[in-house]
Protein backbone atom coordinates (compact mmCIF):
# COMPACT_ATOMS: atom_id res chain seq x y z
CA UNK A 1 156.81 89.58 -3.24
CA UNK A 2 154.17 86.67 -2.19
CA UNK A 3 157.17 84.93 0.15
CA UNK A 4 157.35 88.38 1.88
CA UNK A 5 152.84 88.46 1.73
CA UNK A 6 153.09 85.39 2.98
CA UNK A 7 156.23 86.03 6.07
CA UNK A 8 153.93 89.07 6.85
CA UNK A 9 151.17 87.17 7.61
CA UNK A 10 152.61 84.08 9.22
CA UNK A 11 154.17 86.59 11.48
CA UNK A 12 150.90 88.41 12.00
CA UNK A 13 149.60 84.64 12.92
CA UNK A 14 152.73 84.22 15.75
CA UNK A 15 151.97 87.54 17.61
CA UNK A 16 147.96 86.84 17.81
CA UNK A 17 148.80 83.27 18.88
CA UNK A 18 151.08 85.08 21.64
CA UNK A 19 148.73 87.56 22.26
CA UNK A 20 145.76 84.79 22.50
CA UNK A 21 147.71 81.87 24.65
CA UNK A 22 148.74 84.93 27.24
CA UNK A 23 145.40 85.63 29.19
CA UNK A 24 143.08 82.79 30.62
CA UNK A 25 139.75 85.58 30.84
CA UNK A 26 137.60 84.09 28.20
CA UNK A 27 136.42 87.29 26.80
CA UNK A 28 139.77 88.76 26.68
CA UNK A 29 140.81 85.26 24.41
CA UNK A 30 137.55 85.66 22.55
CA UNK A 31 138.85 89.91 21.56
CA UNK A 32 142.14 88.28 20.72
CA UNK A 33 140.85 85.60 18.45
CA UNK A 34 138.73 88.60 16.94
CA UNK A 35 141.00 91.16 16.39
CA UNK A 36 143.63 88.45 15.18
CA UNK A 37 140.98 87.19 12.57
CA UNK A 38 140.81 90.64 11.12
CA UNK A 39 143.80 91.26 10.96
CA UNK A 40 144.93 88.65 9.25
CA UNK A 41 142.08 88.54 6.73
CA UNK A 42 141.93 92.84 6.13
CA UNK A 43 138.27 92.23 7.33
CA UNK A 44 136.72 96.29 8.57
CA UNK A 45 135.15 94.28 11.42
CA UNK A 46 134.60 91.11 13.44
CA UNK A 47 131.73 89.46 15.65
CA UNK A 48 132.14 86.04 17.84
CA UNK A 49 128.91 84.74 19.03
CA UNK A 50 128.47 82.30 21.89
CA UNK A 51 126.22 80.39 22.39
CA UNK A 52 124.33 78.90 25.63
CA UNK A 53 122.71 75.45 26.43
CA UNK A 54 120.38 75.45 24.13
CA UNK A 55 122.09 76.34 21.16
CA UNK A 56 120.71 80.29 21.15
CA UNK A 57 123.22 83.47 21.54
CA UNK A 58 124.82 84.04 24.29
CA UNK A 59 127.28 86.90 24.24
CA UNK A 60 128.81 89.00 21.10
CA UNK A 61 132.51 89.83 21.29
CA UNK A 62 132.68 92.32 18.83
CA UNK A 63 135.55 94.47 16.81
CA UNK A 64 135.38 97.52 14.52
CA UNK A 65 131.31 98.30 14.74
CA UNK A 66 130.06 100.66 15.28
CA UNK A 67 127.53 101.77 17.73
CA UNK A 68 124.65 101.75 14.88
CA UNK A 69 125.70 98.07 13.48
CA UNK A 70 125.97 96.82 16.94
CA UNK A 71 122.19 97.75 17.36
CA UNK A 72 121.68 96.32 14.38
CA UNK A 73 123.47 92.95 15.09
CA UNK A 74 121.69 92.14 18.26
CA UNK A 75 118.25 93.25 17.14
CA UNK A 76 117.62 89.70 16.46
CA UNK A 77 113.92 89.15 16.71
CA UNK A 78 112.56 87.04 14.72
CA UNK A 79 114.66 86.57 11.31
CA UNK A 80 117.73 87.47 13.25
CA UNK A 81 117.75 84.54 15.39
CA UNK A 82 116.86 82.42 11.80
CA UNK A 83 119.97 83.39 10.10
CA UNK A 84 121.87 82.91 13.82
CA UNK A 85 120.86 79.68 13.63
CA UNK A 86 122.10 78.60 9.81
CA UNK A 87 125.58 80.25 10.19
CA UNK A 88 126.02 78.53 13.98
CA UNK A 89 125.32 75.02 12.17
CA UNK A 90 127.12 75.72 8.88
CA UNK A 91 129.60 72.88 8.91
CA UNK A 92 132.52 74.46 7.03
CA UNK A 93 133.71 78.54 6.59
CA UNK A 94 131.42 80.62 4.58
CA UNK A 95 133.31 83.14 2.56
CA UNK A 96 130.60 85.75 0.51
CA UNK A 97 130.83 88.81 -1.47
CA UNK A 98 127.48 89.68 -1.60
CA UNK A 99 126.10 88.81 2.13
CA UNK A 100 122.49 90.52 1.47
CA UNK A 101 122.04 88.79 -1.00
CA UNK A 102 122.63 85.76 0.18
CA UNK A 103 120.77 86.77 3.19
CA UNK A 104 118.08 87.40 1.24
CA UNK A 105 118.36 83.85 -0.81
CA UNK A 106 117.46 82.37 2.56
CA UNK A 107 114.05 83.83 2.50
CA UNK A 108 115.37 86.51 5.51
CA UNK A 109 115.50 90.29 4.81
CA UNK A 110 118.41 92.07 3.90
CA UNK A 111 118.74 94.49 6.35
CA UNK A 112 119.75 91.90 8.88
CA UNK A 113 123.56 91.85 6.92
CA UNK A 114 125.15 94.44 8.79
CA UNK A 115 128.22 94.22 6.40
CA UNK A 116 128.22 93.64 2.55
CA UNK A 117 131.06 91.09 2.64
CA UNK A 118 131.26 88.05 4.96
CA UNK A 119 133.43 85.66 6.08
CA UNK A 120 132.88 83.15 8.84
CA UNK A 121 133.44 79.89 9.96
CA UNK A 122 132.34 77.80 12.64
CA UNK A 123 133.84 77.51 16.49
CA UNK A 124 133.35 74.20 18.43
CA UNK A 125 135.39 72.48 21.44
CA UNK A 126 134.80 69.10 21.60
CA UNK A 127 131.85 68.79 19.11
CA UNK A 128 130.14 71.90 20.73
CA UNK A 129 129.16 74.94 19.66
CA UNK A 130 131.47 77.68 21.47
């Protein structure tokens, strides 16, 4: 049974590879990379953040929110753009089962975890942030 978990999700790995190496639009690889991340983790949703020059949020490629959450997630004035700003830098992946309260263990209010679970990990190219 875990050799046929594990086939299942290797393959489920191949086709978002596929699906990610065959377009060259950035925000169509960004959705890929997205949806593939979710499904290969079981995660309800998905968010990738860019970021500009100076290190602030650019753009949110988004699955699985919805309308209400997406408010939510770019309402970032002012203690959004404080926890932006520690998950961009963390230096490894960030797995949580409690994400408000570890939101609020930062000092930041709890309402700005739009999910009760998280998972992330940080994107670079080249020593930048993506």
């Amino acid at each position: 049974m875990k050799e046929r978990d594990e086939a299942g999700r290797i393959s489920r790995l191949c086709a978002a590879l596929g699906r990610i190496a065959s377009s060259l639009d950035p925000e169509t690889v960004l959705r890929e990379v997205v949806e593939g991340a979710r499904a290969l983790t079981s995660a309800r949703n998905g968010v990738i953040t860019t970021v500009d020059a100076s290190g602030g949020p650019r753009e949110f490629v988004t699955s699985g929110l919805s309308a209400e959450e997406m408010v939510r997630l770019k309402d970032f004035e002012p203690d959004g753009f404080r926890l932006f700003e520690y998950l961009r830098d963390q230096e490894a992946p960030l797995r949580l089962d409690d994400f408000p309260a570890y939101v609020r263990s930062l000092g930041l209010p709890e309402e700005l975890a739009v999910c009760r679970t998280f998972q992330g990990t940080p994107m670079r190219h080249r020593g930048a942030h993506v």
